[in-house]
Protein backbone atom coordinates (compact mmCIF):
# COMPACT_ATOMS: atom_id res chain seq x y z
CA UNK A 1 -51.56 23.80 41.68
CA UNK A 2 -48.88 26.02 39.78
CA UNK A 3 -46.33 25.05 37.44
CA UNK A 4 -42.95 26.56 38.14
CA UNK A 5 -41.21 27.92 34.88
CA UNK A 6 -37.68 28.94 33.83
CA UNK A 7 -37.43 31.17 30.79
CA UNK A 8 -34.26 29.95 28.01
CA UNK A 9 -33.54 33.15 25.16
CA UNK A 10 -32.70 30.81 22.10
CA UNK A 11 -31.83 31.05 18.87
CA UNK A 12 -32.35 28.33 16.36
CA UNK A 13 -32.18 27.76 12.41
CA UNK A 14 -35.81 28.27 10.64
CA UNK A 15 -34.26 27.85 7.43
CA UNK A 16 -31.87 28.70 4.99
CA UNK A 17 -29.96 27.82 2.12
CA UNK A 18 -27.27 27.86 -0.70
CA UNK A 19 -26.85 29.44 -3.79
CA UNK A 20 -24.77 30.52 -6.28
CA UNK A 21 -24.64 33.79 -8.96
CA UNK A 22 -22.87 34.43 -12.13
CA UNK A 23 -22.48 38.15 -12.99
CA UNK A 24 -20.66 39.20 -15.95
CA UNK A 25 -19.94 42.52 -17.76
CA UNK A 26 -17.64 44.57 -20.16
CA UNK A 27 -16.03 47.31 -19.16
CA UNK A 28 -14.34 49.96 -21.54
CA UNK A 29 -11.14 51.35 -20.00
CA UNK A 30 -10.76 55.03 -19.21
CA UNK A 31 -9.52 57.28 -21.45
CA UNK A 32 -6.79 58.49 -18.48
CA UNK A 33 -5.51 54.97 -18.53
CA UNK A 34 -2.70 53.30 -20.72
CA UNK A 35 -4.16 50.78 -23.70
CA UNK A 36 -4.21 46.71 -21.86
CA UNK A 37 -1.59 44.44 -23.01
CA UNK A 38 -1.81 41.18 -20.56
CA UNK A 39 -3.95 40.92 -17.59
CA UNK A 40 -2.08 40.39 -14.13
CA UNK A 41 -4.40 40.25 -11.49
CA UNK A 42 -7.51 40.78 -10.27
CA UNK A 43 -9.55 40.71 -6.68
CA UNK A 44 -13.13 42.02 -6.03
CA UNK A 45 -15.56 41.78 -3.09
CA UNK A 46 -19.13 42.18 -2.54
CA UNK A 47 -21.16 44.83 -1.24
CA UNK A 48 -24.77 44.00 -0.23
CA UNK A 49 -26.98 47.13 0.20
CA UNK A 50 -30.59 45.46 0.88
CA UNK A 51 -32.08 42.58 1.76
CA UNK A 52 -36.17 42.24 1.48
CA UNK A 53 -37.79 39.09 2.47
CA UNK A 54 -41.23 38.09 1.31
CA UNK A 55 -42.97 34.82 1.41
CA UNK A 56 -40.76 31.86 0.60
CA UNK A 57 -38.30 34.96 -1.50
CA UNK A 58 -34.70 36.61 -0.58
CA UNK A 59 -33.96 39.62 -2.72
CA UNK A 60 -30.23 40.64 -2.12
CA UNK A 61 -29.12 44.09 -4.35
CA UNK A 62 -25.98 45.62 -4.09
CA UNK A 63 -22.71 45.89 -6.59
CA UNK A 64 -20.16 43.57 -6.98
CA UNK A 65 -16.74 45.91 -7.05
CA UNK A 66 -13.50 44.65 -8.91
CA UNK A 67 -9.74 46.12 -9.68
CA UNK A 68 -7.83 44.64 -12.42
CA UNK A 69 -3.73 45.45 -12.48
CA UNK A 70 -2.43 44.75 -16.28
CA UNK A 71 0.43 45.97 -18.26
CA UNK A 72 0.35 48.28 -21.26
CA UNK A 73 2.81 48.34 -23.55
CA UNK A 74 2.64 52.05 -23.98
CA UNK A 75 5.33 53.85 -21.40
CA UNK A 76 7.48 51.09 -21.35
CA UNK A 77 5.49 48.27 -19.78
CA UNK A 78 4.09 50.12 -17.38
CA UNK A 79 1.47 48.52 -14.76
CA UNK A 80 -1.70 50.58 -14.34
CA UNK A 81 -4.82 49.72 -12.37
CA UNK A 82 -8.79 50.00 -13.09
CA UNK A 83 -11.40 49.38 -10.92
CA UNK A 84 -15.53 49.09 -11.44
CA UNK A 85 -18.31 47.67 -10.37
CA UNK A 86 -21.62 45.32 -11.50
CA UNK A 87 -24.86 46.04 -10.06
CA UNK A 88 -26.83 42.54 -9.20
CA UNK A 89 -30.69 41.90 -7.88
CA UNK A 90 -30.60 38.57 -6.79
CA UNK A 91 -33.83 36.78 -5.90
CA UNK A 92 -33.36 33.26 -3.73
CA UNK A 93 -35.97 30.81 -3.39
CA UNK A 94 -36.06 30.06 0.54
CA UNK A 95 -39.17 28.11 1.81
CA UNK A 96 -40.21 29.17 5.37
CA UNK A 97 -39.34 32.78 5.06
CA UNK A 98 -41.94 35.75 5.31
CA UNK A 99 -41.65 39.49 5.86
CA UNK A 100 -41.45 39.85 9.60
CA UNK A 101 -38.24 37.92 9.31
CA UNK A 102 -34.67 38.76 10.03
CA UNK A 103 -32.53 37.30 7.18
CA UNK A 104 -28.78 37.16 6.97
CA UNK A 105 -26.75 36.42 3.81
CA UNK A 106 -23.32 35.74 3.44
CA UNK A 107 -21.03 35.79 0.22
CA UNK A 108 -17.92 33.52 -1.06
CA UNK A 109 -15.90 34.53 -4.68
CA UNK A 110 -15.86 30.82 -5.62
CA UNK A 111 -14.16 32.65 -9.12
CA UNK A 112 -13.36 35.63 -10.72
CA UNK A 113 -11.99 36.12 -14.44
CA UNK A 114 -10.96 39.09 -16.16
CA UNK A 115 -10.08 39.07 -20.13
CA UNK A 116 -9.02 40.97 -23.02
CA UNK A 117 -11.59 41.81 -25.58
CA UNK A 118 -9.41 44.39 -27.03
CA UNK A 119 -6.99 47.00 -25.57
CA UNK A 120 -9.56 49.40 -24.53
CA UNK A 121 -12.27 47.00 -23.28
CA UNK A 122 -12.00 43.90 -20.67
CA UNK A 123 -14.59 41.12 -19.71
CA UNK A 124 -15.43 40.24 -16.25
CA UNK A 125 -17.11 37.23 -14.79
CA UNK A 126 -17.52 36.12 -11.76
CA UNK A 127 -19.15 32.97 -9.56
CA UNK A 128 -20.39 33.91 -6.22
CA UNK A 129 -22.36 31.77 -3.69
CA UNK A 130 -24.59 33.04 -1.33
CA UNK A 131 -25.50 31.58 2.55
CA UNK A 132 -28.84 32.60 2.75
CA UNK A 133 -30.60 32.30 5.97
CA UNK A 134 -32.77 33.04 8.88
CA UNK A 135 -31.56 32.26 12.89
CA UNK A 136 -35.07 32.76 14.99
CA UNK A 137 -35.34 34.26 18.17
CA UNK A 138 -37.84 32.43 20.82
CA UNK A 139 -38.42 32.67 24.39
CA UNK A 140 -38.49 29.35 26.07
CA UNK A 141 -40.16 28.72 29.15
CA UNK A 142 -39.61 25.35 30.66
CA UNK A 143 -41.06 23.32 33.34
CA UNK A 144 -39.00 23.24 36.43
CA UNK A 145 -40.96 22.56 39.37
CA UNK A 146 -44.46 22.56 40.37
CA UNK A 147 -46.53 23.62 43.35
CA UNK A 148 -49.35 22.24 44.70
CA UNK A 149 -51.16 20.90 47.77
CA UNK A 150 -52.21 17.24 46.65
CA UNK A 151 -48.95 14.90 46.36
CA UNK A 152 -47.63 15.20 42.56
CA UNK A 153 -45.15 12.97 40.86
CA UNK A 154 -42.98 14.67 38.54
CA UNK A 155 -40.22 12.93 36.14
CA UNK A 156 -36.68 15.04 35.68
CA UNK A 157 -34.67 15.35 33.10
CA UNK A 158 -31.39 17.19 33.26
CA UNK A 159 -30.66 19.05 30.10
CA UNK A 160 -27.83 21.00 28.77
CA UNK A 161 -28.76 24.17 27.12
CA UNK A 162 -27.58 26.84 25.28
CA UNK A 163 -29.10 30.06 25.95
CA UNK A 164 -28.43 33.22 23.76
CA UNK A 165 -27.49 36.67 25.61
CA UNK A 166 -26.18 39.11 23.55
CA UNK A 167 -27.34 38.85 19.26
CA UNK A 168 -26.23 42.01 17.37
CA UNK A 169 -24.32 43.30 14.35
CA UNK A 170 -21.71 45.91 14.82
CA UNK A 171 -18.71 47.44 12.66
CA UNK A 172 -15.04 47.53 14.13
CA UNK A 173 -13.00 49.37 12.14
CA UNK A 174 -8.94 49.58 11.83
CA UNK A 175 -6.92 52.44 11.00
CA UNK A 176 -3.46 51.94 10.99
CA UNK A 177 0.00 53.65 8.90
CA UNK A 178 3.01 52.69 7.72
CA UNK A 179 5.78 54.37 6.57
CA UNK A 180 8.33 53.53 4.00
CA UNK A 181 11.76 52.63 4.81
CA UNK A 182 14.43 55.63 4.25
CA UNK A 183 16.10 53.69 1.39
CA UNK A 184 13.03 53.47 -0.69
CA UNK A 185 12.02 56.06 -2.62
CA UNK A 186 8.76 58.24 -2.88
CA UNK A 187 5.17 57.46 -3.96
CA UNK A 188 4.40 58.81 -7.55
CA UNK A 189 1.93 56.55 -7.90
CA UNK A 190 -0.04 53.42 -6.08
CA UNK A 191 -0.54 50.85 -8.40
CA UNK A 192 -1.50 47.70 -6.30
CA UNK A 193 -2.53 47.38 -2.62
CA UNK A 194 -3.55 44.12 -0.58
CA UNK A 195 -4.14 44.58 3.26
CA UNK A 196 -5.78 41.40 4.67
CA UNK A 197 -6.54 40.62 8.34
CA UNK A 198 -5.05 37.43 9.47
CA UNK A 199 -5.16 35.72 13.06
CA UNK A 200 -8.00 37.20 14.17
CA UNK A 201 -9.43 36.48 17.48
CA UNK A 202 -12.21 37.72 19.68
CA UNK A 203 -11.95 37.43 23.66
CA UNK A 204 -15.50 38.36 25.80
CA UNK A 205 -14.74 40.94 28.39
CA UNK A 206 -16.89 42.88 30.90
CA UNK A 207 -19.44 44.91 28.96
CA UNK A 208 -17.14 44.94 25.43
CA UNK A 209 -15.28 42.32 23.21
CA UNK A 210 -11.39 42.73 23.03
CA UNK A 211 -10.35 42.53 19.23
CA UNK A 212 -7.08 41.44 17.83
CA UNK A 213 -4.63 40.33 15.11
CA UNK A 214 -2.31 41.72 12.92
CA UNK A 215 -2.86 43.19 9.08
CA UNK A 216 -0.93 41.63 6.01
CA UNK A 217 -0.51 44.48 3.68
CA UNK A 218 1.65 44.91 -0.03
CA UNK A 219 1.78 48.03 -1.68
CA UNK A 220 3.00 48.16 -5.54
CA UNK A 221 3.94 51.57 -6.48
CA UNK A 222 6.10 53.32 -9.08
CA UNK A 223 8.61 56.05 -7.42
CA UNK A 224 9.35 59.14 -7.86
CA UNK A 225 12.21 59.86 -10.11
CA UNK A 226 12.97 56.56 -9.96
CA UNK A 227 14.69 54.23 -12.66
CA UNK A 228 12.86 51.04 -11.52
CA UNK A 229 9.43 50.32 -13.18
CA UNK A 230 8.01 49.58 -10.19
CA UNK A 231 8.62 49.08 -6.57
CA UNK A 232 6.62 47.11 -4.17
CA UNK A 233 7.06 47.11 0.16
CA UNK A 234 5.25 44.80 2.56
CA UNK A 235 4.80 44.20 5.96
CA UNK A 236 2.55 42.58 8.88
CA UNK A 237 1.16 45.35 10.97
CA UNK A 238 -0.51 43.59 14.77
CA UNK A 239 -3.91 45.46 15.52
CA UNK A 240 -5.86 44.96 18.74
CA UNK A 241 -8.98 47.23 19.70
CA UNK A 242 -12.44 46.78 21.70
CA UNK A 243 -16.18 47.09 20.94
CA UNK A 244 -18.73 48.41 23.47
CA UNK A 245 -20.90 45.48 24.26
CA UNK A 246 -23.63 45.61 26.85
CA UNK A 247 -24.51 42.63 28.45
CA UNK A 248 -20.74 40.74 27.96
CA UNK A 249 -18.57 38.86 30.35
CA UNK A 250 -15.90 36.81 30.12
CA UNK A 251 -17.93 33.48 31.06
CA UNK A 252 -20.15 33.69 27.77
CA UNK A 253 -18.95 31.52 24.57
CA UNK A 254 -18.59 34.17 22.14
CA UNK A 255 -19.87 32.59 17.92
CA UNK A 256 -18.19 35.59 16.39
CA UNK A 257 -17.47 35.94 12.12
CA UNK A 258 -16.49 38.95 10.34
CA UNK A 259 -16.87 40.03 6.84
CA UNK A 260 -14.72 43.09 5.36
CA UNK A 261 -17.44 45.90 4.12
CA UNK A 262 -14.96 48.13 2.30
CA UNK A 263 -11.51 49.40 2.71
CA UNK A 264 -9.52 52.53 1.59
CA UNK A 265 -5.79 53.41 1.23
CA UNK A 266 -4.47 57.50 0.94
CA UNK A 267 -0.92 57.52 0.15
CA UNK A 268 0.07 61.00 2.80
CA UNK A 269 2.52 63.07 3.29
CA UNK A 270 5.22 62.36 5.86
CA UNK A 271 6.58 65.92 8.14
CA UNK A 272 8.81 66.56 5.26
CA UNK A 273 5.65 66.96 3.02
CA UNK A 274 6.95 63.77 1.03
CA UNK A 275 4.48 60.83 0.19
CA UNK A 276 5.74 58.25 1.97
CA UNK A 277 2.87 57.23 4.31
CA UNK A 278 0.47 55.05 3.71
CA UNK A 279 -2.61 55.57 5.60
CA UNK A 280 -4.87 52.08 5.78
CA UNK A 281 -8.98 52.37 6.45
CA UNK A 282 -10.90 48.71 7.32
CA UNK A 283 -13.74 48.27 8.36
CA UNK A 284 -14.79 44.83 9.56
CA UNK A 285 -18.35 44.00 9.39
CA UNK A 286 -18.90 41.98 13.15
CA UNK A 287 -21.91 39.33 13.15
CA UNK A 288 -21.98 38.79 17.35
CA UNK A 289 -23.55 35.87 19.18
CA UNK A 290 -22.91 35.27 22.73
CA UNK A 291 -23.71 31.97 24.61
CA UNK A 292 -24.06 31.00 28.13
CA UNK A 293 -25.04 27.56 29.22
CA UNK A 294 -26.85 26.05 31.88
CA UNK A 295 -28.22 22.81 33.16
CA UNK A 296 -31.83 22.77 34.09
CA UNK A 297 -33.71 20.01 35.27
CA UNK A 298 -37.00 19.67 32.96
CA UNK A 299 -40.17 18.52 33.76
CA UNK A 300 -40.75 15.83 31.28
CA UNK A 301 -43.83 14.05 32.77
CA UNK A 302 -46.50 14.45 35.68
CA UNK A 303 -48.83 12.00 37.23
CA UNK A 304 -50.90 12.61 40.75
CA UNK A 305 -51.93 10.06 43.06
CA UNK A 306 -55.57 10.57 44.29
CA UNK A 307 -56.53 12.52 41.51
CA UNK A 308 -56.95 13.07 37.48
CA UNK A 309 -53.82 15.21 36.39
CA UNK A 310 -54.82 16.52 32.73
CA UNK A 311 -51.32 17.88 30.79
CA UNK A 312 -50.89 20.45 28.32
CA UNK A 313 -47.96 20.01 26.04
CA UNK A 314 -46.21 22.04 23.19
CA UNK A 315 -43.51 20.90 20.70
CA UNK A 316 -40.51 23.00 21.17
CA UNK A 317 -36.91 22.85 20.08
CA UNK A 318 -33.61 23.07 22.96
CA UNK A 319 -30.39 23.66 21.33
CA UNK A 320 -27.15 23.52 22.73
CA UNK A 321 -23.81 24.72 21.54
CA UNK A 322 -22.10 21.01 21.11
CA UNK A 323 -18.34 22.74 20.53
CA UNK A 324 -16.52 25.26 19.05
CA UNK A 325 -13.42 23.72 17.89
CA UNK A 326 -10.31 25.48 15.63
CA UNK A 327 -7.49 23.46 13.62
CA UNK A 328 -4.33 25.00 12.44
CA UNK A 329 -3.52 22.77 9.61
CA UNK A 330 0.04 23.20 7.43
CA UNK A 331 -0.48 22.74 3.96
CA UNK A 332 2.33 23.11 1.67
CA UNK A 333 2.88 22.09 -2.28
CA UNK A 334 4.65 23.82 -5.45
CA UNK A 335 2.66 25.82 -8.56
CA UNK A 336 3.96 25.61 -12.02
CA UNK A 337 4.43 28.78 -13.36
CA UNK A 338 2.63 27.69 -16.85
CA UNK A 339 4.15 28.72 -20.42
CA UNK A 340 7.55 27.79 -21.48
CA UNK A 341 8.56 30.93 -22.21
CA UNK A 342 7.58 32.47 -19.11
CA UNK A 343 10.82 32.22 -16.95
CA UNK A 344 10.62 33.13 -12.99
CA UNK A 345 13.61 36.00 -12.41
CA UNK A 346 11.89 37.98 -9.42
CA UNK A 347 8.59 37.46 -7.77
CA UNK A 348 6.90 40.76 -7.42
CA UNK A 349 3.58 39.67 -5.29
CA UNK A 350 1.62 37.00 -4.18
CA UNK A 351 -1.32 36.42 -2.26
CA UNK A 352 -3.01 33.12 -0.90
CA UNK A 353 -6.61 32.48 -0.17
CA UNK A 354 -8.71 29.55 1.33
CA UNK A 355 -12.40 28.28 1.48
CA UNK A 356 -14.43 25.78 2.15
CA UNK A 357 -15.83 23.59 -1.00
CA UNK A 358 -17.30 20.72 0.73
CA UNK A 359 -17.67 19.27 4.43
CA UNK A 360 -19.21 16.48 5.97
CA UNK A 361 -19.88 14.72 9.46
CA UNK A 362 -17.59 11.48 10.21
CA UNK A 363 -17.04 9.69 13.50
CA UNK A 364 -14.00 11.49 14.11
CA UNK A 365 -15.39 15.31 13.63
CA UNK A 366 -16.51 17.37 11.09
CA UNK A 367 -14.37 16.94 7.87
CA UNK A 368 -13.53 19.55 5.38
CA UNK A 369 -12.69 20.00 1.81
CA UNK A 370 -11.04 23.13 0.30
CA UNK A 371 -8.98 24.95 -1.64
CA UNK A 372 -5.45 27.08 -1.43
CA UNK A 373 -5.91 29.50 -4.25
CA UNK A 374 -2.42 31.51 -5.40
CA UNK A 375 -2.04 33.81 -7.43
CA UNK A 376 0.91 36.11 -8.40
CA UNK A 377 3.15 38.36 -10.52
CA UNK A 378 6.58 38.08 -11.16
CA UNK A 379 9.25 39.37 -13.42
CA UNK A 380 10.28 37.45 -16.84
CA UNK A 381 13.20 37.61 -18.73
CA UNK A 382 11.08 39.23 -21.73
CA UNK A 383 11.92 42.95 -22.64
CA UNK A 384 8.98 42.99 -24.52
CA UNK A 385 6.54 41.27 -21.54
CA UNK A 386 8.60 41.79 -18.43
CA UNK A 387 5.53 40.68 -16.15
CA UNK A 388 4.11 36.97 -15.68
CA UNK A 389 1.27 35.99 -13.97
CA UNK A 390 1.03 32.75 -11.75
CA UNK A 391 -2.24 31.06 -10.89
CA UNK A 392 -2.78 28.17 -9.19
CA UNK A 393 -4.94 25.53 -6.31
CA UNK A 394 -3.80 23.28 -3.77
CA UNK A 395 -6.62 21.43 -2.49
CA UNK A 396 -6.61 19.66 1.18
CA UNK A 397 -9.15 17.83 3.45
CA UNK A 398 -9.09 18.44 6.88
CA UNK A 399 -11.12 16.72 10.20
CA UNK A 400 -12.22 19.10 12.83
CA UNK A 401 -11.91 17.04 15.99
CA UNK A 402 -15.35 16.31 17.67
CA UNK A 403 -16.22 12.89 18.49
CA UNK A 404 -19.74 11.02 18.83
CA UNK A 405 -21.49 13.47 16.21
CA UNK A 406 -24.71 12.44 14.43
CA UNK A 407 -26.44 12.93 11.54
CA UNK A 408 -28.88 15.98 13.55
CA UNK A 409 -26.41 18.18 14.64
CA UNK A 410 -26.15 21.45 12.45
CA UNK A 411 -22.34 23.02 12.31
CA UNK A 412 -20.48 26.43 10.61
CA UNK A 413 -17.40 26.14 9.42
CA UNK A 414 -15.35 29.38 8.70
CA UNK A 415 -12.02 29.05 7.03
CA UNK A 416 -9.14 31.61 6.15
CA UNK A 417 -5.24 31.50 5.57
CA UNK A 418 -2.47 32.80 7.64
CA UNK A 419 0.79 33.26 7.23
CA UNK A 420 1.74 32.15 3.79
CA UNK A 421 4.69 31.74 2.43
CA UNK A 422 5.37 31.78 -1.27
CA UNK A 423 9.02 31.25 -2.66
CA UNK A 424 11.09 30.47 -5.64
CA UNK A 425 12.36 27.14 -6.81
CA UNK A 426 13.55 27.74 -9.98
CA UNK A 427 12.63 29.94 -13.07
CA UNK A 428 9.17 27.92 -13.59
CA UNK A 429 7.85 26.46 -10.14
CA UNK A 430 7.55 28.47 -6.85
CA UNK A 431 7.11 26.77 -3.07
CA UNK A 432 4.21 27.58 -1.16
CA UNK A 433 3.73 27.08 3.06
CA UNK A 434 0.45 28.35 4.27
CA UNK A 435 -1.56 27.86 7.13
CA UNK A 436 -5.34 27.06 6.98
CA UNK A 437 -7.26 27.97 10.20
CA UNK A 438 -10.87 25.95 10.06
CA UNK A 439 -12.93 27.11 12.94
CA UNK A 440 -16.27 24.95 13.16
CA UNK A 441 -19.54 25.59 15.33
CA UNK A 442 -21.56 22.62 16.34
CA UNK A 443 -24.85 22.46 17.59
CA UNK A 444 -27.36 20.12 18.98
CA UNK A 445 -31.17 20.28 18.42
CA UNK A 446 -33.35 18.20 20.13
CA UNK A 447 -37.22 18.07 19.94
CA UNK A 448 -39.86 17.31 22.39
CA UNK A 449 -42.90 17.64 23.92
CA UNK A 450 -42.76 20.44 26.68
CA UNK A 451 -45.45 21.02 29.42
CA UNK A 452 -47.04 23.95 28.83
CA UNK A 453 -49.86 23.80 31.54
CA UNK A 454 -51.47 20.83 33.95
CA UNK A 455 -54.65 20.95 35.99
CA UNK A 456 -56.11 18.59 38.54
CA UNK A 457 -59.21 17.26 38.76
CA UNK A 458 -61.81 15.12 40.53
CA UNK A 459 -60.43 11.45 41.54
CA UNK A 460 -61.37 8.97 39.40
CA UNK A 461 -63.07 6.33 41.86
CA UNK A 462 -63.86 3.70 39.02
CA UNK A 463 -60.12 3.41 37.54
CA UNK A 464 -58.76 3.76 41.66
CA UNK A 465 -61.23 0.95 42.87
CA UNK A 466 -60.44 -1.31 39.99
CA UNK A 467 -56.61 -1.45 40.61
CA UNK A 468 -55.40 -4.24 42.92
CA UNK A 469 -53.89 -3.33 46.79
CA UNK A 470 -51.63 -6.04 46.60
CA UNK A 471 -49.62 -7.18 43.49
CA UNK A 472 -46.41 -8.66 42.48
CA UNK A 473 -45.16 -7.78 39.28
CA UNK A 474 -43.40 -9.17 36.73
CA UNK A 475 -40.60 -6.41 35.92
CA UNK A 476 -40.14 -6.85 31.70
CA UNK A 477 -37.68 -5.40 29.69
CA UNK A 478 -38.63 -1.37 28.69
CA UNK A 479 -40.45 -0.95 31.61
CA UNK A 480 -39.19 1.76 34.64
CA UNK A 481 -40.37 2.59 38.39
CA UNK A 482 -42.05 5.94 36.49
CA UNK A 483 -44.37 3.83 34.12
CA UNK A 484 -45.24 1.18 37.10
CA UNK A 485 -45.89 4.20 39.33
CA UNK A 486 -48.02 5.91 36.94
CA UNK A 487 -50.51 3.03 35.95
CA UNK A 488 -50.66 2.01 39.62
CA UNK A 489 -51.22 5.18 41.41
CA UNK A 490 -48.06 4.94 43.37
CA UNK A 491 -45.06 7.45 44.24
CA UNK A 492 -42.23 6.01 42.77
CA UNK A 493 -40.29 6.43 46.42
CA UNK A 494 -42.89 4.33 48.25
CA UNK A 495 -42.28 1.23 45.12
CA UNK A 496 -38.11 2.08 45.89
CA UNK A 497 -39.38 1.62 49.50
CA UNK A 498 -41.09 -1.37 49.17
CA UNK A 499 -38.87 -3.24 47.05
CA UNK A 500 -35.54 -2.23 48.64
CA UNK A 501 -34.04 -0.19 45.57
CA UNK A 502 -31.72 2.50 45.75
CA UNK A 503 -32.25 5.62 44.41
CA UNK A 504 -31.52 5.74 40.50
CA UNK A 505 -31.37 2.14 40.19
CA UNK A 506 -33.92 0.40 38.09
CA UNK A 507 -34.99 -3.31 38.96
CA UNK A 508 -33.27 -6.07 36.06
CA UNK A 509 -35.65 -7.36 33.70
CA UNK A 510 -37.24 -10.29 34.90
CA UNK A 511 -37.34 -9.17 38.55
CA UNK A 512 -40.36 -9.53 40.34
CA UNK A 513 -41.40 -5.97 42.16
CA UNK A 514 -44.10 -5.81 45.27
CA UNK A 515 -46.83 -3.46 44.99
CA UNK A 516 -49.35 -2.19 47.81
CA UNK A 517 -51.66 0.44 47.75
């Protein structure tokens, strides 16, 4: 006889895990720059340059980079920018790993804070949490049919799966321009720049991914012979691009998350030779997975008639992708501006951010804490501190919908802001509109016994001659054709037969079933 095999490429979660990092440093402030009178903002972002695994150990090293904007009160309150960096070795504890391994880490800001330790030297600290973990690659073969030349029984179980075609890492990167409008003047000198990509979405095509979105930048700058301390221009800039990707198609469920590895901004000439083009560099880190399902009809249990049927059996693991579901959810909510004294004239910049700080499965979906974090700077009504800072959280809860979830199923949730809106309502609150996209991967794992290999063998006579040729039988609750079948030699279509039941129909408990050899 011959067992008849289909091969399923899976992935699956070996392990991973969650934890977080403090790093903190001083930094003394170059002697090019102006002295540091307040703090305005800050942002930073992690670059990881190695990760080694070794037995039930992570080490992550790279550099956590940071730029601080403040105001000096030298040059008559003029903004100026640093930037630096803190080197980190991180090592996480993560049963189940060894070398051979392919780990993946991922990294949130949960907070940054910059101070003054005097004008010439700041403090940074920062919070960040790391998603540490390892997704498996296996080769599946399951039990689909089976040859042979003695009459087999086999039992079939249709089964969903999710099967992985395409698992990869590439870099898409965006370069875009913009130009200033003709009634603004020329860059002396960039002070502050934010480019984010918002709406972002992926769409499987024949042999490549098509990319798109649009990029939310805000440039702070001081002009050229200009009589304003600063001037600032924004805009939303729509980006759309491909990826070579062998093995795509449009039918596959693309899992797709992207990270930003670096970014850089070169303030360039225009064709008068004047700086007023700003020339944007992003590169977006792609983690790919591509799914395709299919339904296969498992081999879950064997039995022959006139002879001994010995099984092999393995445990294995089937996953399948449960859902990929994405909410658009409007949050809105007003931020005090803090002090007194620190009256709202103009509002110079803002920025909004979201992420995830808790989530849980309910009978509804998956449902979702997090946090709106804004932060700002805005002109005051001080001569002698003409800039303000505002800082503030609004925190939501959201429900993914996906019914009839249990406890097993493993999700992702990614989470980021879109179009936010941040406005005035008086001289110490400001309105804030935002959109918070949740996307959330579900998966279900299921384990059981495969067949791995079965062989026949010589009847047993002694266990054939002792069972009866003719029996009724009490049908009791649990019990199925398949089991009756089995202990009784039969095929379960000669019992249907017999007894005059359709196919897929199981006799009520307490029925009384005819059996003949």
């Amino acid at each position: 006889m011959e067992l008849l095999k289909k091969n399923i490429h899976m992935d699956y979660r070996k392990c991973g895990t969650l934890t977080q990092m403090t790093l903190e440093d001083d930094m003394n402030i170059p002697d090019k720059c102006p002295d540091v009178s307040k703090i305005l903002m800050n942002k930073g972002n992690v670059k990881l340059d190695e990760i080694k695994a070794t037995q039930d150990h992570v080490t992550l090293r790279g550099k956590f980079l940071f730029q601080v904007l403040y105001c000096s009160d030298e040059w008559n309150n003029r903004l100026s920018k640093v930037y630096g960096s803190i080197p980190f070795e991180e090592q996480v504890y993560l049963e189940g790993v060894s070398r051979e391994d392919n780990v993946s880490a991922s990294s949130v800001i949960e907070d940054l804070t910059v101070g003054m330790i005097n004008s010439r030297k700041i403090n940074v600290q920062t919070v960040i949490t790391w998603n540490v973990c390892v997704n498996e690659l296996t080769d599946l073969e399951t039990p689909v049919d089976v040859s042979s030349q003695s009459p087999i029984e086999v039992c079939k179980e249709e089964m969903r799966v999710t099967g992985i075609g395409i698992c990869k890492n590439d870099i898409f990167r965006i370069k875009e321009e913009l130009e200033l409008p003709s009634d603004m003047p020329n860059v002396e000198e960039l002070i502050w720049e934010s480019i984010r990509p918002e709406n972002v979405t992926f769409k499987p095509m024949e042999e490549k991914i098509g990319i798109s979105g649009e990029l939310r930048v805000f440039f702070m700058y001081i002009g050229e012979n200009d009589d304003m301390p600063v001037r600032y221009y924004g805009a939303a800039i729509p980006f759309h691009g491909e990826i070579e990707c062998h093995g795509a198609n449009s039918s596959m469920i693309p899992v797709i998350t992207y990270e930003l590895e670096g970014q850089e901004t070169e303030v360039r000439p225009d064709y008068d030779g004047e700086k007023r083009i700003f020339g944007m560099d992003l590169a977006m880190n792609l983690k790919i997975c591509m799914y395709h399902e299919d339904t296969v009809s498992v081999i879950t249990d064997m039995y022959a008639v006139d002879h001994e049927l010995q099984l092999k059996v393995r445990p294995a693991k089937l996953q399948t992708l449960r859902m990929q579901n994405e909410g658009s959810y409007k949050l809105a909510g007003r931020i005090h501006a803090g002090s007194p004294s620190s009256h709202i004239l103009q509002l110079l910049y803002t920025e909004a951010t979201a992420r995830v700080t808790g989530s849980r499965i309910t009978p509804e979906g998956v449902e979702a804490d997090g946090v709106l974090e804004v932060k700002g700077v805005f002109i005051t009504g001080d001569d002698e501190m003409p800039y303000g800072v505002i800082h503030g959280n609004l925190p939501f809860r959201e429900t993914i919908d996906a019914e009839g979830l249990t406890g097993d199923c493993s999700y992702q949730l990614t989470c980021q802001c879109d179009d936010a809106n941040v406005s005035m309502v008086d001289s110490e609150e400001i309105d804030v509109k935002a959109s918070v996209r949740i996307r959330a991967v579900v998966y279900d794992t299921r384990e059981m016994n495969l067949i791995e290999d079965a062989s026949l063998s010589s009847p047993d006579y002694e266990k054939l001659g002792s069972l009866p040729g003719m029996a009724i039988l009490l049908f009791e609750q649990g019990d199925t054709l398949w089991n009756v079948g089995k202990q009784y030699c039969l095929p379960v279509q000669r019992l249907r037969e017999l007894n005059g039941i359709a196919d897929k129909k199981e006799p009520a408990p307490g029925s009384r079933i005819l059996i003949v050899k």
